[in-house]
N, C-alpha and C. Protein backbone atom coordinates (compact mmCIF):
# COMPACT_ATOMS: atom_id res chain seq x y z
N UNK A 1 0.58 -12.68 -27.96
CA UNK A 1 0.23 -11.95 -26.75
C UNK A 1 -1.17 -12.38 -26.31
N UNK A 2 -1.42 -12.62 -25.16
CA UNK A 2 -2.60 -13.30 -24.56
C UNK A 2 -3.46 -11.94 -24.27
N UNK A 3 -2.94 -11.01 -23.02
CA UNK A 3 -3.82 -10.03 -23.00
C UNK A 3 -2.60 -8.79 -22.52
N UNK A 4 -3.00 -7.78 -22.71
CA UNK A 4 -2.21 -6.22 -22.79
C UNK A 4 -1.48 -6.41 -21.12
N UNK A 5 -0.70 -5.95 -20.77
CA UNK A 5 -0.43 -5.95 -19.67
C UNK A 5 -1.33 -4.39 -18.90
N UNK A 6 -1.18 -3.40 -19.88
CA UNK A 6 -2.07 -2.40 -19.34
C UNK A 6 -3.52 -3.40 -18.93
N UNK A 7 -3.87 -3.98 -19.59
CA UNK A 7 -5.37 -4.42 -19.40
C UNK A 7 -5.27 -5.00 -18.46
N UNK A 8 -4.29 -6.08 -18.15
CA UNK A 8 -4.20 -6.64 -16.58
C UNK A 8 -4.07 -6.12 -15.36
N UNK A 9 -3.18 -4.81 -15.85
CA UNK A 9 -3.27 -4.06 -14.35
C UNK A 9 -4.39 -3.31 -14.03
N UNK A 10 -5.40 -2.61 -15.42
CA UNK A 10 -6.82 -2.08 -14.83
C UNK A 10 -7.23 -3.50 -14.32
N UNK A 11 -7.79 -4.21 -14.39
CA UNK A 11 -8.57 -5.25 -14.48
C UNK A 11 -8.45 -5.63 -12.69
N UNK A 12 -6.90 -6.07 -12.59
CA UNK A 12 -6.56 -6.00 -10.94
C UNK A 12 -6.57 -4.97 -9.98
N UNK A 13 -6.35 -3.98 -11.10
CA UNK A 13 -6.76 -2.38 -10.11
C UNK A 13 -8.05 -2.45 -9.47
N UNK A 14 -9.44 -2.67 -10.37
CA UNK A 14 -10.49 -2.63 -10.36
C UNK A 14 -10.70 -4.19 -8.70
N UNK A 15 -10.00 -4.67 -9.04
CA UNK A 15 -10.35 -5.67 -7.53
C UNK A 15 -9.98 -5.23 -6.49
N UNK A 16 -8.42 -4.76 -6.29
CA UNK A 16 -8.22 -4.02 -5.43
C UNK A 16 -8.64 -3.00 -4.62
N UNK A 17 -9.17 -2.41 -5.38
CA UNK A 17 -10.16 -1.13 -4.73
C UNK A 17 -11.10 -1.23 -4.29
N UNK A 18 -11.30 -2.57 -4.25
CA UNK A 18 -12.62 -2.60 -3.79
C UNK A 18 -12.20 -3.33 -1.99
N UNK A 19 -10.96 -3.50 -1.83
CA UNK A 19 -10.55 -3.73 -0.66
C UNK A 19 -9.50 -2.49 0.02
N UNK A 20 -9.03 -1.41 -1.16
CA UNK A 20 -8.24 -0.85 -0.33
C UNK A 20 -9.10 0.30 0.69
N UNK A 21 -8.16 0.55 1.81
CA UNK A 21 -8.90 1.07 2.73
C UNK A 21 -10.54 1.11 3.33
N UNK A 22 -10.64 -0.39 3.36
CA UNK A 22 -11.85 -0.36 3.66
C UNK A 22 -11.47 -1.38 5.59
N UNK A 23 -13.05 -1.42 6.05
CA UNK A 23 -12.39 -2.69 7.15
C UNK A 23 -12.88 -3.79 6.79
N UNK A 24 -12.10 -4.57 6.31
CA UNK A 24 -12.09 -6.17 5.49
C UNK A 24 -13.23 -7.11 6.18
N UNK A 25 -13.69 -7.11 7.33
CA UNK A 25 -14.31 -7.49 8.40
C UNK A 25 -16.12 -6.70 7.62
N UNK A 26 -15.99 -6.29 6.87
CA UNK A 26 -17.26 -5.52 6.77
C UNK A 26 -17.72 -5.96 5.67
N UNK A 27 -17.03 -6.43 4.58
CA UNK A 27 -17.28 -6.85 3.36
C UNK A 27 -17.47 -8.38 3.06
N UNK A 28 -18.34 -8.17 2.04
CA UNK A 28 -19.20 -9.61 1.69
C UNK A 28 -17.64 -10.30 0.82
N UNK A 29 -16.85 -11.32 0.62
CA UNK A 29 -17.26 -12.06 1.50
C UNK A 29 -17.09 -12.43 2.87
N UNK A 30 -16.58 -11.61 3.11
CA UNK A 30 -15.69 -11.58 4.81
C UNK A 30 -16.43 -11.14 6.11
N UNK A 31 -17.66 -10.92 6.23
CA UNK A 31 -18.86 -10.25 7.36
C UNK A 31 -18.50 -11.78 8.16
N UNK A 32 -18.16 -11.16 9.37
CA UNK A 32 -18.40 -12.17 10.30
C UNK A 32 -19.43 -13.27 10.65
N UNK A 33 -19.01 -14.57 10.78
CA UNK A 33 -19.96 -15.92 11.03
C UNK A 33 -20.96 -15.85 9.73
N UNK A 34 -20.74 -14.91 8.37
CA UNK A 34 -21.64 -15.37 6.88
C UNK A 34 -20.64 -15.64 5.99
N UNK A 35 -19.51 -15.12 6.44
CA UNK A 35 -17.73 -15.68 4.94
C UNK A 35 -17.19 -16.37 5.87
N UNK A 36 -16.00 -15.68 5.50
CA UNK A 36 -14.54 -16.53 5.93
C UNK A 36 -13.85 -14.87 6.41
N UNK A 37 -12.88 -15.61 7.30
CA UNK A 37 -12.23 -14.33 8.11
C UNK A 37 -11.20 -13.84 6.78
N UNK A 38 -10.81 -12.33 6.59
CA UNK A 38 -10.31 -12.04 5.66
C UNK A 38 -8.46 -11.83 5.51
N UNK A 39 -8.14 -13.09 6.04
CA UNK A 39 -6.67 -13.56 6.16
C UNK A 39 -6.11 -13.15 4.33
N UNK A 40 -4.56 -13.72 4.76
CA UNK A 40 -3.76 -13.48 3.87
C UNK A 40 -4.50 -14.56 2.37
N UNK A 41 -4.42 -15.63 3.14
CA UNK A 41 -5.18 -16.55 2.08
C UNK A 41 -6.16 -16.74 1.69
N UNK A 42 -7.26 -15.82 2.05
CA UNK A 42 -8.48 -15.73 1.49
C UNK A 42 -8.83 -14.39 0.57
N UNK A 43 -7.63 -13.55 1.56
CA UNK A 43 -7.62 -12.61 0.48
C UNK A 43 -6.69 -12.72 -0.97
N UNK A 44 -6.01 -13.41 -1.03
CA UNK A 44 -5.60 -13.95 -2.02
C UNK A 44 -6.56 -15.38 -2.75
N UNK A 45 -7.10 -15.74 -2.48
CA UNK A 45 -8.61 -16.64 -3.41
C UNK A 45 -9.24 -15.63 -3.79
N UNK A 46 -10.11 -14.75 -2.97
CA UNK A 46 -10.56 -13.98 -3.68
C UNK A 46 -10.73 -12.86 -4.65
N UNK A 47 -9.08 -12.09 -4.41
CA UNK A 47 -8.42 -11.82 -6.03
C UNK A 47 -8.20 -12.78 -6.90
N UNK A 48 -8.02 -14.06 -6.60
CA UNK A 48 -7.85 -15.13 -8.27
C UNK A 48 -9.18 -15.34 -8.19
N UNK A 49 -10.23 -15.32 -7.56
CA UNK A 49 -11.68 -15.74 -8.42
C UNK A 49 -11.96 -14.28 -9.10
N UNK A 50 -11.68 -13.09 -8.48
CA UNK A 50 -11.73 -11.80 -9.06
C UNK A 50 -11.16 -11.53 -10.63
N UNK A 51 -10.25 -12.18 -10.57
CA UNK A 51 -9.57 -12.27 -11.94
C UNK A 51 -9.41 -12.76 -12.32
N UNK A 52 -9.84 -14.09 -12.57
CA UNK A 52 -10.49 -15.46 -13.38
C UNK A 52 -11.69 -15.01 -13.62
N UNK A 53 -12.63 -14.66 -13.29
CA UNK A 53 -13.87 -14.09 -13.63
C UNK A 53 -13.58 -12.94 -14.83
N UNK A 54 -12.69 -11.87 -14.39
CA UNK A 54 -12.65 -11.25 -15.31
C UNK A 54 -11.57 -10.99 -16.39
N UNK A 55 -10.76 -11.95 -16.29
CA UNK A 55 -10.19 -13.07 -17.74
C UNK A 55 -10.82 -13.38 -18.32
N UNK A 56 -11.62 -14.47 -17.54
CA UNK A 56 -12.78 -15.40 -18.84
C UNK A 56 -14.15 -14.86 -19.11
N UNK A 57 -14.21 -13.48 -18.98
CA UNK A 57 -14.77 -12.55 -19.50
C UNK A 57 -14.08 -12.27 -21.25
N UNK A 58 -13.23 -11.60 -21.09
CA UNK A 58 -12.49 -11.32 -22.01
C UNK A 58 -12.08 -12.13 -23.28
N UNK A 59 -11.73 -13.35 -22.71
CA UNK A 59 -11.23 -14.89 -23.32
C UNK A 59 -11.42 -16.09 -22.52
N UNK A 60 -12.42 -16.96 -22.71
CA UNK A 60 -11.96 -18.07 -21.76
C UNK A 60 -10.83 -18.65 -22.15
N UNK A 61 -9.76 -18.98 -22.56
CA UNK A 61 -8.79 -19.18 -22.52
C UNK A 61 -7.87 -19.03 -21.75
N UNK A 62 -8.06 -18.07 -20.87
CA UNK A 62 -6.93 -17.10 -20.37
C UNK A 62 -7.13 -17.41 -19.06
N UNK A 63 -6.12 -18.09 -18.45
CA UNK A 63 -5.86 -18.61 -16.87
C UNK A 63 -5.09 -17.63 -16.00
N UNK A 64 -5.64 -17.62 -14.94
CA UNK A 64 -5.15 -17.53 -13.24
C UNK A 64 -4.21 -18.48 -12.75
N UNK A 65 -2.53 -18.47 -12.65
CA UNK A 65 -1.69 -19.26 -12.38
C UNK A 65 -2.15 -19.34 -11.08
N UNK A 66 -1.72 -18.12 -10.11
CA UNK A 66 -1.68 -17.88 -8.98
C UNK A 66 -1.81 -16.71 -8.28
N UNK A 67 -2.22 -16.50 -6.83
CA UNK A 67 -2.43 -15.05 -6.89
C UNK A 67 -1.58 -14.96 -5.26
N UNK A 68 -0.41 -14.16 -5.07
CA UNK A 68 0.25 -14.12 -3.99
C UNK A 68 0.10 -12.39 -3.17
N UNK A 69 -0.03 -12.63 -1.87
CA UNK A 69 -0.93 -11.56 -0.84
C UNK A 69 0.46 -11.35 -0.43
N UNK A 70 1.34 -10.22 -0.05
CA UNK A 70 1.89 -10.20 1.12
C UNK A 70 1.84 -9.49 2.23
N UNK A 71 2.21 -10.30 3.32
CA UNK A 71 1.54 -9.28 5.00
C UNK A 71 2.57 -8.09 5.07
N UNK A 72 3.98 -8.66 5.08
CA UNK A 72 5.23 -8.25 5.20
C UNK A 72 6.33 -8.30 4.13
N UNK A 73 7.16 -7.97 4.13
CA UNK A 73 8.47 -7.98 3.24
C UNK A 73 8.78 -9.51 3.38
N UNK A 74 8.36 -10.37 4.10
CA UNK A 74 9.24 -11.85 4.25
C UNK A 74 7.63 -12.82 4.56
N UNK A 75 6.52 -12.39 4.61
CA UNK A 75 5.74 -13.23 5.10
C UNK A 75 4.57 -13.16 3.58
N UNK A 76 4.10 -14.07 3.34
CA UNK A 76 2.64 -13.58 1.84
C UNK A 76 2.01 -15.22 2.13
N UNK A 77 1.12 -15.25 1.59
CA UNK A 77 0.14 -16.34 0.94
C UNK A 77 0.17 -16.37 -0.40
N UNK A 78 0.29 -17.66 -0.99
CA UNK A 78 -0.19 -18.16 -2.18
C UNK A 78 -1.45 -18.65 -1.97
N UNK A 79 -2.43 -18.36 -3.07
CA UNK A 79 -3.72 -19.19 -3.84
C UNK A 79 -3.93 -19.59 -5.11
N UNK A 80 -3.46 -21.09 -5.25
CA UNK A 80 -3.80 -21.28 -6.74
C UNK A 80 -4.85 -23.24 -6.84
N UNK A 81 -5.17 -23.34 -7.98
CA UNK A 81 -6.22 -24.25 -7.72
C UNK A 81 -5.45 -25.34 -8.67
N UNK A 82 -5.70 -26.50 -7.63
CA UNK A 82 -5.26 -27.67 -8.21
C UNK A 82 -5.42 -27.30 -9.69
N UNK A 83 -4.56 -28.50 -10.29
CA UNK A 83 -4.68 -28.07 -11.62
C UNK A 83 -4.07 -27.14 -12.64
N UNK A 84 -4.20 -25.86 -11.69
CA UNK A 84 -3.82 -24.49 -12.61
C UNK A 84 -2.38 -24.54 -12.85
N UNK A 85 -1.80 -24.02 -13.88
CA UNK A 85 -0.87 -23.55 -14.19
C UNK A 85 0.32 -23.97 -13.59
């Protein structure tokens, strides 16, 4: 076993919240003309750097395959980094 699955879902909980109900447009890295606009695919990079960071906290060992956003029931973004998984 690599890591608890309970531990993965605090761990992603803890990123999430820090975007739910907020206006995405307001937050670092997403503040207008200083980030990037806070699309499907950026918000999905920035949960896999969110949780690659706090993986290889835990273990560097322990990889970020991919991290998938969805807008809709039929529409999402993938983010994963050359290389990975």
């Amino acid at each position: 076993m690599l890591i608890d699955f309970n531990e993965l879902k605090r761990l992603l909980k803890n990123i999430i919240e820090q975007l739910d109900h907020q206006n995405l447009n307001l937050l670092e890295p997403f503040v207008n003309g200083k980030g990037t606009n806070p699309t499907a695919e950026n918000l999905a990079k920035y949960i896999f750097d969110g949780l690659r960071h706090e993986l290889t906290a835990i273990n560097d060992q322990l990889k970020v395959g991919y991290v998938r956003v969805w807008e809709s029931p039929d529409a999402s973004a993938i983010y994963r980094e050359v290389g990975s998984l």
